[in-house]
PDB file of N, CA and C in Angstrom:
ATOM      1  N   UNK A   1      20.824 -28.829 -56.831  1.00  0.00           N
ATOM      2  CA  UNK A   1      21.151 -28.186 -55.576  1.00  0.00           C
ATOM      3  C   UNK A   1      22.294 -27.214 -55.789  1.00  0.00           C
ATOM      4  N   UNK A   2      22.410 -26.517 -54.661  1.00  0.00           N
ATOM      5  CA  UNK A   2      23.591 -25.155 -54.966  1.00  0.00           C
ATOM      6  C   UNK A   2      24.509 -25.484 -53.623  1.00  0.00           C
ATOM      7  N   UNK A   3      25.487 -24.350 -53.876  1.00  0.00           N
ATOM      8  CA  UNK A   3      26.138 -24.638 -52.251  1.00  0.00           C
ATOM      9  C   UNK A   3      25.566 -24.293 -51.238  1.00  0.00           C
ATOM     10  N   UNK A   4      25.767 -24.896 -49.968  1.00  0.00           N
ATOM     11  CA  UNK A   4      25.141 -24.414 -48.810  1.00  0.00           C
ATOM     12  C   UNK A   4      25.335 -22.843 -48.195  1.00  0.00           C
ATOM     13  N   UNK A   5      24.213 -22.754 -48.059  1.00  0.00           N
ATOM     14  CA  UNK A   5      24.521 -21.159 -47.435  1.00  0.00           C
ATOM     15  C   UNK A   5      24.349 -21.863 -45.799  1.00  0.00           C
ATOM     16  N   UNK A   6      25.114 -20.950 -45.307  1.00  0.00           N
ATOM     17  CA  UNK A   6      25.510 -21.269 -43.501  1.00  0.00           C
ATOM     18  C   UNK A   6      24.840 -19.921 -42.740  1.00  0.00           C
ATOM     19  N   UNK A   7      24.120 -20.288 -41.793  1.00  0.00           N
ATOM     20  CA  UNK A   7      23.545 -19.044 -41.119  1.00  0.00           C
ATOM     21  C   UNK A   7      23.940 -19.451 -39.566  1.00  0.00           C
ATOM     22  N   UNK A   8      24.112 -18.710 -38.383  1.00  0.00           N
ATOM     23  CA  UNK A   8      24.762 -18.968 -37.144  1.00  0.00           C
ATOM     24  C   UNK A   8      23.269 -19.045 -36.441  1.00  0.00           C
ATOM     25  N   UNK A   9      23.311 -19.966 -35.553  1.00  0.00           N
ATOM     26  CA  UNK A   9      22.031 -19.559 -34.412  1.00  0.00           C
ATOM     27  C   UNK A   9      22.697 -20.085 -33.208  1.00  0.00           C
ATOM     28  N   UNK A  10      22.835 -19.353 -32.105  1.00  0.00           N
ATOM     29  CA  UNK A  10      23.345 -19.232 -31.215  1.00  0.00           C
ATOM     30  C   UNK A  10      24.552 -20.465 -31.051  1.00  0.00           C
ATOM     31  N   UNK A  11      25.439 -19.773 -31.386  1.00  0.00           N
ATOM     32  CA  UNK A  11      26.885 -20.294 -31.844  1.00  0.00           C
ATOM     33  C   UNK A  11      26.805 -21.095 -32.527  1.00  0.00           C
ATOM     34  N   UNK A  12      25.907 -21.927 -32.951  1.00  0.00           N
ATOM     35  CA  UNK A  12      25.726 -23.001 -34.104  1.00  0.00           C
ATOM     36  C   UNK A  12      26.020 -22.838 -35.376  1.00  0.00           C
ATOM     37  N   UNK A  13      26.368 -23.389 -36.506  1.00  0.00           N
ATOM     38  CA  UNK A  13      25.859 -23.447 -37.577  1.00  0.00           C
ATOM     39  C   UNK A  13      24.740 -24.337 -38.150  1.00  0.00           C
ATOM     40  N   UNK A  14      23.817 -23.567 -39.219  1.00  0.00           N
ATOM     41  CA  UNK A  14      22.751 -24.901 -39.691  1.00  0.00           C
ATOM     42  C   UNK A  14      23.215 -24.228 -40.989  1.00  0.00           C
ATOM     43  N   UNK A  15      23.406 -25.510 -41.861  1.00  0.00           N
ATOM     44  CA  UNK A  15      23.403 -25.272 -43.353  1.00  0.00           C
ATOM     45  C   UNK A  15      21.876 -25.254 -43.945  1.00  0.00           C
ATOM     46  N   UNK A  16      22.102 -24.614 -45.196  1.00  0.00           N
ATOM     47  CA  UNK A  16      20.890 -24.835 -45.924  1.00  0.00           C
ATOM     48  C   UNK A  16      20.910 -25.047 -47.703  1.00  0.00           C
ATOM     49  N   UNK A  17      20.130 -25.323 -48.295  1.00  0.00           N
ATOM     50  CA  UNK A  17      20.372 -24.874 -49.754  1.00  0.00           C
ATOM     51  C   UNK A  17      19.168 -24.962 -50.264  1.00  0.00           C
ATOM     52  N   UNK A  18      19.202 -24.532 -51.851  1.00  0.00           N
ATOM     53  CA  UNK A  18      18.062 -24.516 -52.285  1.00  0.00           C
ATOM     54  C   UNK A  18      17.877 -25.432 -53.435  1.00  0.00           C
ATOM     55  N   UNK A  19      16.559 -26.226 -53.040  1.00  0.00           N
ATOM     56  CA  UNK A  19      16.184 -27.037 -54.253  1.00  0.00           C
ATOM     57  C   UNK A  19      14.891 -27.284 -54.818  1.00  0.00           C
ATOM     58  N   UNK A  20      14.711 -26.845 -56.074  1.00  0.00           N
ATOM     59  CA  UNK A  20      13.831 -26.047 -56.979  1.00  0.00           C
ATOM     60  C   UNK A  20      12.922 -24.863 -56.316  1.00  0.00           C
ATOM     61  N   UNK A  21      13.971 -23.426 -55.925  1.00  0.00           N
ATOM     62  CA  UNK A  21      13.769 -22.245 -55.386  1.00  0.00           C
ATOM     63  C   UNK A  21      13.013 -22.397 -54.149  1.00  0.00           C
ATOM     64  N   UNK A  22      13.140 -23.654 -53.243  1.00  0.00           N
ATOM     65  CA  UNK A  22      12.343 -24.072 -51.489  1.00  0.00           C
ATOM     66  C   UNK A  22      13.772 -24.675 -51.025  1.00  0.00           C
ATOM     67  N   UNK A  23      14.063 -23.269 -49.438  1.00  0.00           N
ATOM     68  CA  UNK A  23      15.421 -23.549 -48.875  1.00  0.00           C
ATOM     69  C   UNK A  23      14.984 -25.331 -47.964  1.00  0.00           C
ATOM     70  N   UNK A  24      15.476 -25.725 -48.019  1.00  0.00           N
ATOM     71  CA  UNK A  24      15.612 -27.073 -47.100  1.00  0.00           C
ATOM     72  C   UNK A  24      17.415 -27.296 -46.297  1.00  0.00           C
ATOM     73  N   UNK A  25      17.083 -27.328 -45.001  1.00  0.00           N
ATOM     74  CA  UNK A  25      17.877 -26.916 -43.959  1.00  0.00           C
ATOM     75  C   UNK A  25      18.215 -28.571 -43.748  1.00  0.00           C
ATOM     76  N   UNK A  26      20.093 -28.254 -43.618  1.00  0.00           N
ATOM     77  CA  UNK A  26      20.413 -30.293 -42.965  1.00  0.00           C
ATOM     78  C   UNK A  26      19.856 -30.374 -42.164  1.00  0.00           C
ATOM     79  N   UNK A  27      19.281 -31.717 -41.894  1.00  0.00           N
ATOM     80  CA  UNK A  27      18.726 -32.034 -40.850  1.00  0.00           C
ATOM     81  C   UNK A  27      19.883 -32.252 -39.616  1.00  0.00           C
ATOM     82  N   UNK A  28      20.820 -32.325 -39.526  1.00  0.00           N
ATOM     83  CA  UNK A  28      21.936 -32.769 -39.079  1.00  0.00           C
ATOM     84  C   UNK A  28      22.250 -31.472 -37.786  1.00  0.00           C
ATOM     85  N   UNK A  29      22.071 -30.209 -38.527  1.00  0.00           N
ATOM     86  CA  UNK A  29      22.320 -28.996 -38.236  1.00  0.00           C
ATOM     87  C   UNK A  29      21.375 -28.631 -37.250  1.00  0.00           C
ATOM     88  N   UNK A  30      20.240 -29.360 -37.737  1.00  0.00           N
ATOM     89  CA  UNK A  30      19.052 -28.322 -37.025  1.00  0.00           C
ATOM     90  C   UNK A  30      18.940 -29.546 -35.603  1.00  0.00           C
ATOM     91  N   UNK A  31      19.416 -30.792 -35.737  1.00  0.00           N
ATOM     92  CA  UNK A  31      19.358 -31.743 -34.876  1.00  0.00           C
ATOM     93  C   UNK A  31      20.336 -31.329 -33.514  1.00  0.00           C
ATOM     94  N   UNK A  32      20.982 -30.707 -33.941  1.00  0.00           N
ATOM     95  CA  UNK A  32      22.339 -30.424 -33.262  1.00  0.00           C
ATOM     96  C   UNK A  32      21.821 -29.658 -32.369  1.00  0.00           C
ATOM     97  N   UNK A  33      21.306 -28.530 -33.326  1.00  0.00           N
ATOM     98  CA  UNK A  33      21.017 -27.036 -32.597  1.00  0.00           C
ATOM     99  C   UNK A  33      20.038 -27.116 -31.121  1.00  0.00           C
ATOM    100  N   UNK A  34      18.865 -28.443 -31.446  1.00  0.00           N
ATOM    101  CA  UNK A  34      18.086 -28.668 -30.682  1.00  0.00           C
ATOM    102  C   UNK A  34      18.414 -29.234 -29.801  1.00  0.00           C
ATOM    103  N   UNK A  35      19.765 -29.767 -29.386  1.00  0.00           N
ATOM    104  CA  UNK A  35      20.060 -30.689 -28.305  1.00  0.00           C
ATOM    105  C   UNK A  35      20.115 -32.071 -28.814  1.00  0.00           C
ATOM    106  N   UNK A  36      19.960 -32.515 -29.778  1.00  0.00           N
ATOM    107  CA  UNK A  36      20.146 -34.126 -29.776  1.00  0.00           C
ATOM    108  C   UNK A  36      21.591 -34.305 -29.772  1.00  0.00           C
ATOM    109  N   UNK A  37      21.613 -35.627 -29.208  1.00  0.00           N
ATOM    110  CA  UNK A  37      23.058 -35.751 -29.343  1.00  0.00           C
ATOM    111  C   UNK A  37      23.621 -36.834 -29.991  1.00  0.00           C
ATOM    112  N   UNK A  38      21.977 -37.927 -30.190  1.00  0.00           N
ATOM    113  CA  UNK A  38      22.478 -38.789 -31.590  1.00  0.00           C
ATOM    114  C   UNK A  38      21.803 -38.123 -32.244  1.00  0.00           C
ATOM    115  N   UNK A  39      21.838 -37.688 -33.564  1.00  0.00           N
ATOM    116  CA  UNK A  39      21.222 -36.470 -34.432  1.00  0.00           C
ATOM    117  C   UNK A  39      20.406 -37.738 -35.792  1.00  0.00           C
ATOM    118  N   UNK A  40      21.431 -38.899 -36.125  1.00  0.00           N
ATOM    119  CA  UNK A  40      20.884 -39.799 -37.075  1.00  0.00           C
ATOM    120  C   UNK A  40      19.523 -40.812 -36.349  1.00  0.00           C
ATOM    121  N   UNK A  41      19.612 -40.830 -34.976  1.00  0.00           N
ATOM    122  CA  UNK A  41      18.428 -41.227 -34.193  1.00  0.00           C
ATOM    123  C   UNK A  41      17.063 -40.459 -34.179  1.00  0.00           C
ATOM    124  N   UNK A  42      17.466 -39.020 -34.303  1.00  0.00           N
ATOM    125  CA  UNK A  42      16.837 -37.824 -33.862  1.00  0.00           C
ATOM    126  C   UNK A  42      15.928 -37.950 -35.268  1.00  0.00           C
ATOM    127  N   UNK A  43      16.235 -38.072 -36.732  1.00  0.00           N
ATOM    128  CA  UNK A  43      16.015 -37.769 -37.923  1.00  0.00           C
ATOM    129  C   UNK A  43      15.023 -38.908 -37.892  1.00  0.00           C
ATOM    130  N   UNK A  44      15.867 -40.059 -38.101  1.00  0.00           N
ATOM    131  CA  UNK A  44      14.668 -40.598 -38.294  1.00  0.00           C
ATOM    132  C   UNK A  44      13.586 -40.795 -37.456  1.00  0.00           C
ATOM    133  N   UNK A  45      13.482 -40.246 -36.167  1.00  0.00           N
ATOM    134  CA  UNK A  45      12.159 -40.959 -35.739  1.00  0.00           C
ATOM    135  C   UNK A  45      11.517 -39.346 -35.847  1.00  0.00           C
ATOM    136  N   UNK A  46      11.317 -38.452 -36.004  1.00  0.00           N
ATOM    137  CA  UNK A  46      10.769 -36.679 -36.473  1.00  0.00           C
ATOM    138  C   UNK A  46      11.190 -36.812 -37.707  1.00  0.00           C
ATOM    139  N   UNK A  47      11.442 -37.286 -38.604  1.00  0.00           N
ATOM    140  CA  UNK A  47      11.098 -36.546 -39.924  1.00  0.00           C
ATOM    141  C   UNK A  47      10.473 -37.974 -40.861  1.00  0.00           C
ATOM    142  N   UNK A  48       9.710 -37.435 -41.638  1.00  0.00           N
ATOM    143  CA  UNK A  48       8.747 -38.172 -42.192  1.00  0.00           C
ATOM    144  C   UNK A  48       9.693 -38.656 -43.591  1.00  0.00           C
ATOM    145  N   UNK A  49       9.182 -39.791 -44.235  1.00  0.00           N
ATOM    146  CA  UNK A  49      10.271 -40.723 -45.217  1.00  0.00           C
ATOM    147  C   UNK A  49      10.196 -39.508 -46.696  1.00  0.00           C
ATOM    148  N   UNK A  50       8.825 -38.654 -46.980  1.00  0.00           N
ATOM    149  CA  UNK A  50       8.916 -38.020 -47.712  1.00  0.00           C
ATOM    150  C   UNK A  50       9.298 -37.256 -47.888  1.00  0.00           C
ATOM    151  N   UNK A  51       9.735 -36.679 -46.334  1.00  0.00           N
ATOM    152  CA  UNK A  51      10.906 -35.589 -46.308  1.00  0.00           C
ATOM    153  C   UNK A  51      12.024 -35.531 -46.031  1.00  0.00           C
ATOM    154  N   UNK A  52      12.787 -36.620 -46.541  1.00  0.00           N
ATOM    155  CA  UNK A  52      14.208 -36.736 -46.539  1.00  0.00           C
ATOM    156  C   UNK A  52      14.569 -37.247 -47.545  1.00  0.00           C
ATOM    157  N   UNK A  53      15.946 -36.344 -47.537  1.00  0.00           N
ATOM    158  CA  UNK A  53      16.641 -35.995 -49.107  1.00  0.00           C
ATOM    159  C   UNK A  53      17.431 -37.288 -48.892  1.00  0.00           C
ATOM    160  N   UNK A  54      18.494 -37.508 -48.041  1.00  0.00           N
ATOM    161  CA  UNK A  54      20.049 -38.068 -47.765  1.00  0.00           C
ATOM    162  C   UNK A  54      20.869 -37.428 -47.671  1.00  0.00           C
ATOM    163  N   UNK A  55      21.830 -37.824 -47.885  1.00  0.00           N
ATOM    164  CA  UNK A  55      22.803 -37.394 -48.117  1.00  0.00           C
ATOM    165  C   UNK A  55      23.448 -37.675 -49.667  1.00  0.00           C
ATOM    166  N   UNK A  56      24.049 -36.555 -50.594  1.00  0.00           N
ATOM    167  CA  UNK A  56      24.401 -36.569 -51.984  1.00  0.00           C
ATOM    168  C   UNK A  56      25.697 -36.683 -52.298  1.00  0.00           C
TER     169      UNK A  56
END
């Protein structure tokens, strides 16, 4: 992995980075952006077990 690149969406930040040249966005970020407001609730029940990294 590399450092996160940070992009703004309406006042937000969502991080992202790249791993093996496919950007994958925190889930944390993008949880936020959408309105959740428990975001670790939000993850696991929308994102599938094969698509989560963790945290490193």
């Amino acid at each position: 992995m590399n450092t996160p690149q940070i992009f703004n969406f309406e006042q937000n930040e969502v991080r992202t980075v790249l791993v093996n040249n496919e950007p994958y966005f925190v889930g944390k970020d993008v949880a936020s952006v959408l309105g959740y407001s428990n975001t670790k609730d939000a993850l696991s029940r929308h994102v599938d077990l094969e698509d989560k990294m963790g945290s490193r």
